[in-house]
Each structure stands twice: as C-alpha cells, then as structure tokens.
Protein backbone atom coordinates (compact mmCIF):
# COMPACT_ATOMS: atom_id res chain seq x y z
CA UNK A 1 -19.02 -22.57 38.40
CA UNK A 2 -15.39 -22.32 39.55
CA UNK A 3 -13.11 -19.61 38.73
CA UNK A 4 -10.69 -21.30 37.10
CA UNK A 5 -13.69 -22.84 34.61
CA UNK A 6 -13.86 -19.13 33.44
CA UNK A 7 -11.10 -17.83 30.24
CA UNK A 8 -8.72 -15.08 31.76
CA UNK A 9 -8.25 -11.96 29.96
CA UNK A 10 -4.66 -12.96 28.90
CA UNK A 11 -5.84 -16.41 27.54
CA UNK A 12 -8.41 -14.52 25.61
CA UNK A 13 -6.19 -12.05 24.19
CA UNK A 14 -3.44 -15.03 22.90
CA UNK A 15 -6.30 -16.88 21.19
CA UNK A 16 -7.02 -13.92 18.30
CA UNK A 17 -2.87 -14.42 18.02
CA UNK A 18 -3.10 -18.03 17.69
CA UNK A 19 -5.73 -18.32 14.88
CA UNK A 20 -4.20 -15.01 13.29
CA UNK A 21 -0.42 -17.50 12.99
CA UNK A 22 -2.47 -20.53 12.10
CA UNK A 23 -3.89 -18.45 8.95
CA UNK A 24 -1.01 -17.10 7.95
CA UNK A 25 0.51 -20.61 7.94
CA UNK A 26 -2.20 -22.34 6.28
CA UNK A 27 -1.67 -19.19 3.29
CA UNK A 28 1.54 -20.24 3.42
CA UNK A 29 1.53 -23.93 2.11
CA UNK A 30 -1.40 -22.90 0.34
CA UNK A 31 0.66 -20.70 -1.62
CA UNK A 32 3.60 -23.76 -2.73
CA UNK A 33 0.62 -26.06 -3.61
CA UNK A 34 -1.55 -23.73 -5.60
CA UNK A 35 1.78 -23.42 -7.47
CA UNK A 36 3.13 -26.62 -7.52
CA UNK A 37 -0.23 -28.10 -8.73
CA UNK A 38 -2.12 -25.01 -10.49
CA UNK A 39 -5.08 -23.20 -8.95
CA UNK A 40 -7.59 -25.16 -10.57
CA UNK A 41 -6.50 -28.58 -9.47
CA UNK A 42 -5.35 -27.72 -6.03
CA UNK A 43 -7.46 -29.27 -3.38
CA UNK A 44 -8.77 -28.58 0.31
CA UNK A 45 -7.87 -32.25 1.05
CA UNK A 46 -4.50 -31.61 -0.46
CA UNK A 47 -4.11 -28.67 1.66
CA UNK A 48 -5.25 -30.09 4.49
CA UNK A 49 -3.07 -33.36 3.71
CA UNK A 50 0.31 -30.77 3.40
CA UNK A 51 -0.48 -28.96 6.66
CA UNK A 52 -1.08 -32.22 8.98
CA UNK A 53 -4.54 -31.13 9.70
CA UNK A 54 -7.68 -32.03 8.52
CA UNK A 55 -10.47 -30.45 5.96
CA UNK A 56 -12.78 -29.63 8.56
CA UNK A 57 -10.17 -27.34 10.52
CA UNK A 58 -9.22 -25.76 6.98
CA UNK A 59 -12.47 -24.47 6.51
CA UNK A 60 -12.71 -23.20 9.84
CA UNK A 61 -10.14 -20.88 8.43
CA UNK A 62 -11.76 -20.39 5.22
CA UNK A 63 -15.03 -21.49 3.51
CA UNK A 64 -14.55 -22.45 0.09
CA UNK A 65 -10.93 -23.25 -1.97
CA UNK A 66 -11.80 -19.91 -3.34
CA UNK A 67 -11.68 -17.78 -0.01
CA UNK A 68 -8.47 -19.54 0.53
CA UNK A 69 -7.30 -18.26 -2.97
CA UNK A 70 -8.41 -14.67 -2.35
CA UNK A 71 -6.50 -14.82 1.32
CA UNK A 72 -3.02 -15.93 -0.60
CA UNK A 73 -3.65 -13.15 -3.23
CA UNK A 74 -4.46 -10.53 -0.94
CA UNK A 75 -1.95 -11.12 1.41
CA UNK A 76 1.03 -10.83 -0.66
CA UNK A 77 -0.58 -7.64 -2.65
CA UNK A 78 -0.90 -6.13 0.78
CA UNK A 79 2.92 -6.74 1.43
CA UNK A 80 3.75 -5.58 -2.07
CA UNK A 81 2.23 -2.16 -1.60
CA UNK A 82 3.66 -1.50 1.73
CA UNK A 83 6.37 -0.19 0.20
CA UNK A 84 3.99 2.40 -1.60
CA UNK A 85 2.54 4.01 1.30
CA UNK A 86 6.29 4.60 2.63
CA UNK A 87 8.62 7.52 1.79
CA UNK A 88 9.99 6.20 -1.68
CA UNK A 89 13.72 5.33 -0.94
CA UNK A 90 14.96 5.39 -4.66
CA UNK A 91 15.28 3.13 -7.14
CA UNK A 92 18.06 0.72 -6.13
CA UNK A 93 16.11 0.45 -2.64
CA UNK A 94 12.84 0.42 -3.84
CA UNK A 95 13.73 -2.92 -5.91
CA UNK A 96 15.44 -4.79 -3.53
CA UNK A 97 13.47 -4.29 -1.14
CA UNK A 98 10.89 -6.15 -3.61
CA UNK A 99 13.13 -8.73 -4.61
CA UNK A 100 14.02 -9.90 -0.86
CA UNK A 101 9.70 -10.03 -0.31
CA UNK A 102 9.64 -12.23 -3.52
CA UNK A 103 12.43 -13.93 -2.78
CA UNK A 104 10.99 -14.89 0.66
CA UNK A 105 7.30 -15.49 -0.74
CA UNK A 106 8.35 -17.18 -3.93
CA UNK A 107 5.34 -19.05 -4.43
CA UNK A 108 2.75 -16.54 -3.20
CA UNK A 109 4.60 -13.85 -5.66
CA UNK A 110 4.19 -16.34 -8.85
CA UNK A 111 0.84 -17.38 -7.94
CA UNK A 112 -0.18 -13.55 -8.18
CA UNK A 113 1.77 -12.17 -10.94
CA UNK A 114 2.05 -15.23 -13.36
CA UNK A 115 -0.72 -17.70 -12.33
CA UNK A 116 -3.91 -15.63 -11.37
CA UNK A 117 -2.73 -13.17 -14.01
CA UNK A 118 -4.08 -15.34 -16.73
CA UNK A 119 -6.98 -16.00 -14.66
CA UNK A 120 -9.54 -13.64 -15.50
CA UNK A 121 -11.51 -14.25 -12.23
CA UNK A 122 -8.42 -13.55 -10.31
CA UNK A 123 -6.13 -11.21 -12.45
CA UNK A 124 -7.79 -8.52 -10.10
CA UNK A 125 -5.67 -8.91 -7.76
CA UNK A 126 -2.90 -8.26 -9.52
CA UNK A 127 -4.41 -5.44 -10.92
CA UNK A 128 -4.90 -3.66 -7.85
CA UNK A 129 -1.35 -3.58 -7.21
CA UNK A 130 -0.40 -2.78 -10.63
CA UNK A 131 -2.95 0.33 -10.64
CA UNK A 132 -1.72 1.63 -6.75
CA UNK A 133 2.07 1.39 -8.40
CA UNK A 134 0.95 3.46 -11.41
CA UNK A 135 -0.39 6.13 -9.01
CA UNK A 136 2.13 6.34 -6.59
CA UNK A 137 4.55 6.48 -9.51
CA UNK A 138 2.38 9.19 -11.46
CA UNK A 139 2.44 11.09 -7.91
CA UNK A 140 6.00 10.67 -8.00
CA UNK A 141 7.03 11.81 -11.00
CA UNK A 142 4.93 14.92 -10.51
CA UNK A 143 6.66 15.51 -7.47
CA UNK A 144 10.02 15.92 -8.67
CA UNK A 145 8.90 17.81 -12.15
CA UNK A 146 9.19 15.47 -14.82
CA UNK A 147 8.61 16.82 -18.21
CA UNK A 148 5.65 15.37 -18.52
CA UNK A 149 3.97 16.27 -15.63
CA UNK A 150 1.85 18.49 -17.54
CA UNK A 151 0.80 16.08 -20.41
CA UNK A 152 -1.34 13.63 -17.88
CA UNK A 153 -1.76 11.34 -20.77
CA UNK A 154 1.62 10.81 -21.98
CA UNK A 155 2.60 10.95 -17.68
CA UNK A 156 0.16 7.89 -16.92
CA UNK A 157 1.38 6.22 -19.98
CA UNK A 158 5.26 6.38 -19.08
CA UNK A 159 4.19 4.99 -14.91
CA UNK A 160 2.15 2.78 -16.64
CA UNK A 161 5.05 1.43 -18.51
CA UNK A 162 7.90 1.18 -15.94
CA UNK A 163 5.77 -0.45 -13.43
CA UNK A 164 4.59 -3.17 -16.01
CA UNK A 165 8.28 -3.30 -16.95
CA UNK A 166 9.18 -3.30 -12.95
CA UNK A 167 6.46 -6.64 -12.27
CA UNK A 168 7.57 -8.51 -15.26
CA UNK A 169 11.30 -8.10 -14.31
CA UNK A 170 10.90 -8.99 -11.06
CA UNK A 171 8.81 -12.05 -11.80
CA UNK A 172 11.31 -13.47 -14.14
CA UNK A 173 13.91 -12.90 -12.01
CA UNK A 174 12.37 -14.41 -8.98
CA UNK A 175 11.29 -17.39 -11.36
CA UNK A 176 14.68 -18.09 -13.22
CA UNK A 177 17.21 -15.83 -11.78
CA UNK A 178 20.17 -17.01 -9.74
CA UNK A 179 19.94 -15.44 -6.58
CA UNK A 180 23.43 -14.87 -5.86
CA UNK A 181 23.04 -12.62 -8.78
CA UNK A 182 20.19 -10.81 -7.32
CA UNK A 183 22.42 -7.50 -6.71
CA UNK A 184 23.40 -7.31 -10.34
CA UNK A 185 20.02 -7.69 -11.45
CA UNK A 186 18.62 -4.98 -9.08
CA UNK A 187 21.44 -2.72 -10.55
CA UNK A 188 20.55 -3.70 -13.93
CA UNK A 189 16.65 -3.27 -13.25
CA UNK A 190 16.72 -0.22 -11.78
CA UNK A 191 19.48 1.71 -14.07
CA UNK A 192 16.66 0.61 -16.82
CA UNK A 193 14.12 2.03 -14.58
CA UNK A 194 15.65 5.47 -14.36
CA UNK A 195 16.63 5.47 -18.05
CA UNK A 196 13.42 4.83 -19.37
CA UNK A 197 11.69 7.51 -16.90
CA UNK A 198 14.30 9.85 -15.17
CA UNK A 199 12.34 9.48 -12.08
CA UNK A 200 14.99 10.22 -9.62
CA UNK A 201 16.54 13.70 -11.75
CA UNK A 202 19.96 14.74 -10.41
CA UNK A 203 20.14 16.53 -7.28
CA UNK A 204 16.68 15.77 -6.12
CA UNK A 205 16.72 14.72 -2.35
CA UNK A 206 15.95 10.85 -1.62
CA UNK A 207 13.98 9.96 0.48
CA UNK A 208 11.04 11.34 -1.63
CA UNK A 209 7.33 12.21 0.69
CA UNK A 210 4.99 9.56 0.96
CA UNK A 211 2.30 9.82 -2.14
CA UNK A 212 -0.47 8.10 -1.10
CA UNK A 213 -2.26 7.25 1.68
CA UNK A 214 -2.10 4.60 4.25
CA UNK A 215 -5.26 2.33 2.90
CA UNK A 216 -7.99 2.38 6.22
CA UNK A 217 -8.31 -1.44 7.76
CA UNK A 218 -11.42 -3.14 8.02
C-alpha cells in the first residue's frame, strides 16, 4: 500500500477537531429550532433541513432527537456553571458576565430555563444548575460570615432564593429586555441581589476563593 494511502498523524489529530465544530454547530441551530418550533414538534428532518445536511449525517452526531436535546441542554448548563468553579468576581461581574453568555446563546438559554423547565423529563437539567448555584452561593455566604451561616436551614433557604430570583431575572431579561439597557438591568439585578442577601458585606475583599470544585471530565 503506498504511503501516502496511510492518514498522517496531523490529519488524524484535525479530524477529532472537525467533528468536535460540526457538533457544536449542529447544537447550535438545534437550539433556534427547538425554540422556534417547541421541543416536542421539532424534527431531525427539520434539523437536518436548517443545517444543509441530511438526517443520516445528523444522527451520526446523535442517535435519537432526544440525545440531540440532552447535548443543547448540557452544553449551555456547562457554560453557565463555569462561572461557579471560578473565583466569584462580585455581583455586578458575576451577572454580566451571565447576561453576555445568554445574550450570545439566546435560544439555548430559553430552551433550558423556560422550555425544558416545564418539561418534567428535562427540567433536570435545569436543576442541576440551579442546585450547583445554591451551593456555591451557600459556600459563599459562609465564607464571608453571613448571619446565617450558622442556621443551615434558614442559609440554604436565602441561596436558594436569590439564585431562583437570579435565573428568573435573567431569563426575562434575555427574553423581553432591550439590550441596550442590559447595563441598567445588571445594576438593577444585582443591587436586588445584595439587598436581599448582603452577600458581598462591606470591606470584604473581591475576588472571593473558588467554592467548589472543578467537575472531573469524562
């Protein structure tokens, strides 16, 4: 067999990088369809249809219209929590640093936090990032000695609160707001954030310590 009939070592190594763009495009339209026509009634033909490409290379990608759900879901919870496994850069930073993700994943941001919320086979999702934020906030707010830091209870309850209050703010805003108001809402959200928690007390040192760790990757 020639040489040249053989796959070089670079050639191998750009394939992984070319299927690993591919997917992330395919989530991509994916994401504005399953939005634009409901999770439900979205298609793999339809998908296929948007993307120029046919079903059969779709489900190369992904098996079922379900896998292809889960891969949407999970990619934009992953990029949601990043921000959790960082040092936390305060309020103000924290949010728009949020907003700018939703802002530039739009659809993939709705699908999880207003569509698949009401799904009950797929609200997990959107659970899992809901219960990392309450424990990195928890962590937090032990961290820099909030009153109730002692009262684990009451503690969970008020994380448990401001994050809920954090998604749903965020959501609407992404899904209504006018974005060349986006700075006045993050000052808005997050001098409502503080109030309602005093999690960054006066004279505490921003950036706080990372609170949780870095999840391990398959």
């Amino acid at each position: 067999m020639p040489d040249d009939a053989t796959p070089s070592a670079e050639t191998r190594a750009i394939r992984p990088a070319v299927r690993a763009r591919t997917r992330e495009r395919i989530l991509g339209a994916a994401a504005d369809i399953l939005v634009e026509t409901g999770l439900r009634q979205a298609t793999m033909e339809g998908i296929a249809r948007r993307l120029k490409t046919s079903k059969i290379a779709l489900y190369r990608y992904f098996e079922t219209k379900d896998a292809l759900i889960a891969g949407v879901l999970d990619r934009i919870a992953d990029r949601v929590l990043d921000q959790e496994y960082q040092p936390w850069p305060g309020m103000d930073a924290a949010l728009a640093a949020t907003l700018r993700l939703a802002r530039d994943e739009r659809s993939a941001f709705l699908l999880l936090f207003r569509v698949a919320a009401h799904d009950p086979e797929l609200s997990r999702h959107g659970e899992r990032v809901r219960r990392t934020m309450v424990e990195a906030t928890r962590r937090r707010m032990t961290l820099v000695d909030h009153p109730l830091k002692d009262d684990p209870l009451l503690l969970d309850a008020l994380a448990d609160g401001l994050v809920t209050f954090l998604i749903e703010t965020t959501a609407f805003w992404v899904e209504s707001g006018d974005p060349a108001r986006d700075q006045d809402w993050t000052t808005w959200a997050a001098a409502a954030g503080r109030r309602l928690v005093g999690l960054e007390p006066t004279g505490r040192q921003l950036p706080l310590p990372p609170v949780l760790d870095q999840p391990v990757s398959d």
